[in-house]
C-alpha atoms as a PDB file:
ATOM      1  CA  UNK A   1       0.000   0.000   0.000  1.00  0.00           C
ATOM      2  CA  UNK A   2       1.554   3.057  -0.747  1.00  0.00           C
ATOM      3  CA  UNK A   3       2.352   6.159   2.103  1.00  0.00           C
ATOM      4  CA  UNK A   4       0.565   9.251   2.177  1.00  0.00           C
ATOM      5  CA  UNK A   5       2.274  11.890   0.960  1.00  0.00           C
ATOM      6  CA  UNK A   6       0.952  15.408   1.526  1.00  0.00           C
ATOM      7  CA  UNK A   7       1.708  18.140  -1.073  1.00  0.00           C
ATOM      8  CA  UNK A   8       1.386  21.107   1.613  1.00  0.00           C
ATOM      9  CA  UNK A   9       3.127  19.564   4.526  1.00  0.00           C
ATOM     10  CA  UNK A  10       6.059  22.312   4.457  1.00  0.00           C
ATOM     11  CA  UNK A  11       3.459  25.215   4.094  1.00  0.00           C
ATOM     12  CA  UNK A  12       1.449  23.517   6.964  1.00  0.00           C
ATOM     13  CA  UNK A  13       4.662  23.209   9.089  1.00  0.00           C
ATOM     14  CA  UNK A  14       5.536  27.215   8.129  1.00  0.00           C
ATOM     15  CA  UNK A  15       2.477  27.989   9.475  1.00  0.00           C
ATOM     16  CA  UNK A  16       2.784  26.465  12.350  1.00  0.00           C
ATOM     17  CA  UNK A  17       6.185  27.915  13.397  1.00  0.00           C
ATOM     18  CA  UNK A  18       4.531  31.543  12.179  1.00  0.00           C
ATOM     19  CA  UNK A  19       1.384  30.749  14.621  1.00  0.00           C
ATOM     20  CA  UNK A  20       4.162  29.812  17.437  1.00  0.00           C
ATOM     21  CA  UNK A  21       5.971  32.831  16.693  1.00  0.00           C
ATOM     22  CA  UNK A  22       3.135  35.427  17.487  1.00  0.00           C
ATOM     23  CA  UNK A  23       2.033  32.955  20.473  1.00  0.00           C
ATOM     24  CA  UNK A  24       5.276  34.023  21.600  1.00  0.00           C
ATOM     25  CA  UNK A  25       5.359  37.264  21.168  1.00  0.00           C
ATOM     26  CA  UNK A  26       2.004  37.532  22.597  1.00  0.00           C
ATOM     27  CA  UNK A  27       3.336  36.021  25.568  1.00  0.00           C
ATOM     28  CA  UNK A  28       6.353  38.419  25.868  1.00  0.00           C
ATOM     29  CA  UNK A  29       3.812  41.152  25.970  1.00  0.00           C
ATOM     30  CA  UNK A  30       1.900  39.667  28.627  1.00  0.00           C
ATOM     31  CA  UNK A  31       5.595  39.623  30.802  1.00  0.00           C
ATOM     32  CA  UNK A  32       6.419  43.000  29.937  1.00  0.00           C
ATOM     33  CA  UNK A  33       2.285  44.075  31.111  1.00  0.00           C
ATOM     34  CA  UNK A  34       3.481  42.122  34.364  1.00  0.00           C
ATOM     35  CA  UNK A  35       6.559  44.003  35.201  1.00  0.00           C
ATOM     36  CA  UNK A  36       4.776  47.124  34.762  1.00  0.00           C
ATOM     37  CA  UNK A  37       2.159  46.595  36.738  1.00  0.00           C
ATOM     38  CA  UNK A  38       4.660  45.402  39.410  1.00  0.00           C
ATOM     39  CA  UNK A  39       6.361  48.591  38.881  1.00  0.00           C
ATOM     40  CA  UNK A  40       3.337  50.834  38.986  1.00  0.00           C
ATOM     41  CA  UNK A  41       2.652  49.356  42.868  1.00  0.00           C
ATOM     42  CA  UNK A  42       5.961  49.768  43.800  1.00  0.00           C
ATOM     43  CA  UNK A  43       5.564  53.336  42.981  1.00  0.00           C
ATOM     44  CA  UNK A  44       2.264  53.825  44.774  1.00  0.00           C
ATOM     45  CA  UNK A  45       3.944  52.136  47.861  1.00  0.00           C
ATOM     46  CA  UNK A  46       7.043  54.547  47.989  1.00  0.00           C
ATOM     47  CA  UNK A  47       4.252  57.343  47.437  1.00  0.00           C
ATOM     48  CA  UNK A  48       2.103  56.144  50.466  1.00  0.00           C
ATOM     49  CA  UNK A  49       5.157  55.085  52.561  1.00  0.00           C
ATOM     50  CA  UNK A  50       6.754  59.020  52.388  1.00  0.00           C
ATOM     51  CA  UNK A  51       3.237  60.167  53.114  1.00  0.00           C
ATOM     52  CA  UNK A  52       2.974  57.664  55.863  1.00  0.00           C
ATOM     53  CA  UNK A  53       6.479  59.595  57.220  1.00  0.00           C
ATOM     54  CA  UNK A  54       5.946  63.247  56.861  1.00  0.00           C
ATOM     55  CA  UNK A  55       2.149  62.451  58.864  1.00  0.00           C
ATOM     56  CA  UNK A  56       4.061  60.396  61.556  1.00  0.00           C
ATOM     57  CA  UNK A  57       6.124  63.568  62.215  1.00  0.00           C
ATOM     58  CA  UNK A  58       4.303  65.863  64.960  1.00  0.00           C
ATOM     59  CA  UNK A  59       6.895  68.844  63.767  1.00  0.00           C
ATOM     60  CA  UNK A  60       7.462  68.948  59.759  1.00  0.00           C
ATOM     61  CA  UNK A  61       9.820  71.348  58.164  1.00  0.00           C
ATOM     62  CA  UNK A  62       8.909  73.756  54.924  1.00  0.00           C
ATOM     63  CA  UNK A  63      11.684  72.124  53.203  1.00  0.00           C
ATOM     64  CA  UNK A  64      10.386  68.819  53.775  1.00  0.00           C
ATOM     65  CA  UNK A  65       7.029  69.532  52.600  1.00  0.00           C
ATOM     66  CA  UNK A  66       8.397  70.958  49.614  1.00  0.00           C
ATOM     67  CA  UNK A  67      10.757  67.949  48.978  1.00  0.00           C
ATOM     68  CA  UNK A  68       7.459  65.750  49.539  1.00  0.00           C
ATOM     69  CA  UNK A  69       5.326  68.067  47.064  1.00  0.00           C
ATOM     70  CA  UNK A  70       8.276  67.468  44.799  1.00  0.00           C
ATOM     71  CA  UNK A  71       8.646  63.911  45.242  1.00  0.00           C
ATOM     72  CA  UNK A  72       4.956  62.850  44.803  1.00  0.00           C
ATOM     73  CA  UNK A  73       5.178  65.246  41.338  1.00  0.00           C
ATOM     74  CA  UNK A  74       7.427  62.884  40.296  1.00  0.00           C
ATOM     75  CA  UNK A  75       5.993  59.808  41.245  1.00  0.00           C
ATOM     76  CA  UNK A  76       3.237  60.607  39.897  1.00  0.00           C
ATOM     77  CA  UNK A  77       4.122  61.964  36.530  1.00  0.00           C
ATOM     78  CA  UNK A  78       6.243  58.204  36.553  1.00  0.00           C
ATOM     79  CA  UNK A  79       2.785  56.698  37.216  1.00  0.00           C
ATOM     80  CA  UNK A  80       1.258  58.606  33.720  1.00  0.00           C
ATOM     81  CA  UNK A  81       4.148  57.037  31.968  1.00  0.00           C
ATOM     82  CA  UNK A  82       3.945  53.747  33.359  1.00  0.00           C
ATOM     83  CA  UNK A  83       0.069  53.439  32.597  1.00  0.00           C
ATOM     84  CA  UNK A  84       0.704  55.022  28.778  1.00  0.00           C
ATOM     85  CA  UNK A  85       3.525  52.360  28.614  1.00  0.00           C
ATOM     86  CA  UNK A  86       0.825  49.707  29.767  1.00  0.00           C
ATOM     87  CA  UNK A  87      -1.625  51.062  27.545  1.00  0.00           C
ATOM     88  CA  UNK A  88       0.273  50.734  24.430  1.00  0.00           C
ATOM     89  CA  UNK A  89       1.469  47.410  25.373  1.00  0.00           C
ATOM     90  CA  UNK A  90      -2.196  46.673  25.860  1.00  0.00           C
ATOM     91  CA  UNK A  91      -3.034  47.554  22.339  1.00  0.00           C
ATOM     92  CA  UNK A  92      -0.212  46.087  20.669  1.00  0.00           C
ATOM     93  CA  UNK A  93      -1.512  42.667  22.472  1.00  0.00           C
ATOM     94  CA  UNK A  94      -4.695  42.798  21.345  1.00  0.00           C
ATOM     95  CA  UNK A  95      -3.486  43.426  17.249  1.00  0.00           C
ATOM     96  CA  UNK A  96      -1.382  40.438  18.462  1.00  0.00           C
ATOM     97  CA  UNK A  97      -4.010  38.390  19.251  1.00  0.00           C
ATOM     98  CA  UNK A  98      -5.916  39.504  16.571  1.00  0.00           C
ATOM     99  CA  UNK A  99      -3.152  38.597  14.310  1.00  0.00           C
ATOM    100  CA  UNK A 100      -2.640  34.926  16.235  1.00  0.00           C
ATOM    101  CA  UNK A 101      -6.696  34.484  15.761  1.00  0.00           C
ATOM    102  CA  UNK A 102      -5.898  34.834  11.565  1.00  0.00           C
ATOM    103  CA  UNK A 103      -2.312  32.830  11.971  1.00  0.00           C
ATOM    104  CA  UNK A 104      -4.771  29.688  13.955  1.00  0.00           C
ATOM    105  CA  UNK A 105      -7.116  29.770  11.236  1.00  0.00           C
ATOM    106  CA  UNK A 106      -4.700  29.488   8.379  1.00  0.00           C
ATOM    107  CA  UNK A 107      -3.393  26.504  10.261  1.00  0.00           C
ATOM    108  CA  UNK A 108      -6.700  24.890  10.654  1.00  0.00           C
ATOM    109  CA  UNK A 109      -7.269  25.578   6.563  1.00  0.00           C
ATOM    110  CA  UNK A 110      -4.185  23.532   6.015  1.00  0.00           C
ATOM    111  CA  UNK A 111      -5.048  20.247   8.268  1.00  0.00           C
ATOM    112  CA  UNK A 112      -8.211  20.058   6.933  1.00  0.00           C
ATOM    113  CA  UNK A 113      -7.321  20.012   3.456  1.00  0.00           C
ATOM    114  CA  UNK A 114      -4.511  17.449   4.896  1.00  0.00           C
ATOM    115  CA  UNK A 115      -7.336  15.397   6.413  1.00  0.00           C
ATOM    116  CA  UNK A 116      -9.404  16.107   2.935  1.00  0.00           C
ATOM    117  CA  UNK A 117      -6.570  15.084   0.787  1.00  0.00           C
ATOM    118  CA  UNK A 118      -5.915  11.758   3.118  1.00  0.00           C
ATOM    119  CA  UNK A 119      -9.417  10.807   2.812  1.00  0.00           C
ATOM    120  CA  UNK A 120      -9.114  11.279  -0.666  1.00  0.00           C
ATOM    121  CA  UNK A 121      -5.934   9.402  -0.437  1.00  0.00           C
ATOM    122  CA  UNK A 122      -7.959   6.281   1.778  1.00  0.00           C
ATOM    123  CA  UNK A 123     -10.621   6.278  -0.952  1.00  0.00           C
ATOM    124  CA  UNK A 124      -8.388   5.810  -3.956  1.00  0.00           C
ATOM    125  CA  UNK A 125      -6.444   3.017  -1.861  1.00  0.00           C
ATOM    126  CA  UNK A 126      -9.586   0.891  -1.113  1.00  0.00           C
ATOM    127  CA  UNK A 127     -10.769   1.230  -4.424  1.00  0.00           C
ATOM    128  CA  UNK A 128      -7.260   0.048  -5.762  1.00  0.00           C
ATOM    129  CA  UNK A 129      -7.246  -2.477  -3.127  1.00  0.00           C
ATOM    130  CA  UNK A 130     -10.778  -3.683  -4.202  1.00  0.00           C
ATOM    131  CA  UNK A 131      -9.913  -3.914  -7.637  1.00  0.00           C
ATOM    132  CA  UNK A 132      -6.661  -6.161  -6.846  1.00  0.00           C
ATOM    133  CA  UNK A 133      -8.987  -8.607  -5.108  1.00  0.00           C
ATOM    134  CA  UNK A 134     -11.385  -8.268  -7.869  1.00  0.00           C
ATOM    135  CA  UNK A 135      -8.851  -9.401  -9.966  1.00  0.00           C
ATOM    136  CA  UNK A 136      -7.738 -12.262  -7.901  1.00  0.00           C
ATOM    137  CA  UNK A 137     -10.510 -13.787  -7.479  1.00  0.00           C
ATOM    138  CA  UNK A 138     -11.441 -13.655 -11.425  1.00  0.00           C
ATOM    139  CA  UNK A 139      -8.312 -15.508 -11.644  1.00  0.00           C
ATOM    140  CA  UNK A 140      -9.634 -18.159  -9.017  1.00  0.00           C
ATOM    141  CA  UNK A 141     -12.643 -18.567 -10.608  1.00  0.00           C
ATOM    142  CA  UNK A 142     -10.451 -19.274 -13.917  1.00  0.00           C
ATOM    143  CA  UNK A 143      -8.265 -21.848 -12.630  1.00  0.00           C
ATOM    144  CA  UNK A 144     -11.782 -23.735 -11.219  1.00  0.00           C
END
């Protein structure tokens, strides 16, 4: 019987590796979202943990209050750029999975044509099959 041999395999397995690829990269997005986030409540914790200092103080210095309006300034203009920075990342996942979404279906397209083709394949192979016993038992019936 003879092997099946199908005529898109590499194109199938290209796919694949392209689908894997943007899986991946999805992925790295996901890890960079992470460490942002992680970063963004680190910042809010150094923000609360100054206030948490200069409101513990019964006496509190004009220059400290001015260092502390300064500092939570900064902080929180780090905070705008953090979310921005999660907000584009955010976007650029979701073309990302939109573009994984089209990569999976061009995968599917190609295994089931493969499974099309094989049944295909199957079919032509019985019928060849068929005919060979077909043919042998003529010949029996000859010889009789």
């Amino acid at each position: 019987m003879a092997k099946f041999n199908y005529k898109y395999k590499n194109i199938k397995r290209i796919k694949k590796i392209f689908e894997k690829e943007v899986q991946r990269q999805v992925s790295e997005l996901n890890i960079k979202i992470q460490k942002l986030i992680d970063y963004k409540t680190e910042l809010i914790q150094e923000k609360e943990n100054e206030k948490r200092k200069i409101l513990a103080k019964n006496y509190v210095e004009s220059k400290e209050l001015h260092f502390y309006s300064k500092f939570e300034k900064y902080i929180n203009e780090k905070l705008e750029y953090v979310d921005e920075k999660i907000e584009e990342l955010k976007k650029e996942k979701k073309e990302k999975i939109e573009e994984l979404a089209e990569k999976s279906k061009e995968t599917k397209i190609f295994e089931k044509l493969e499974e099309h083709h094989k049944m295909i394949f199957n079919a032509e192979q019985n019928k060849l099959e068929q005919l060979r016993m077909d043919e042998i038992a003529i010949k029996k019936s000859r010889k009789d």
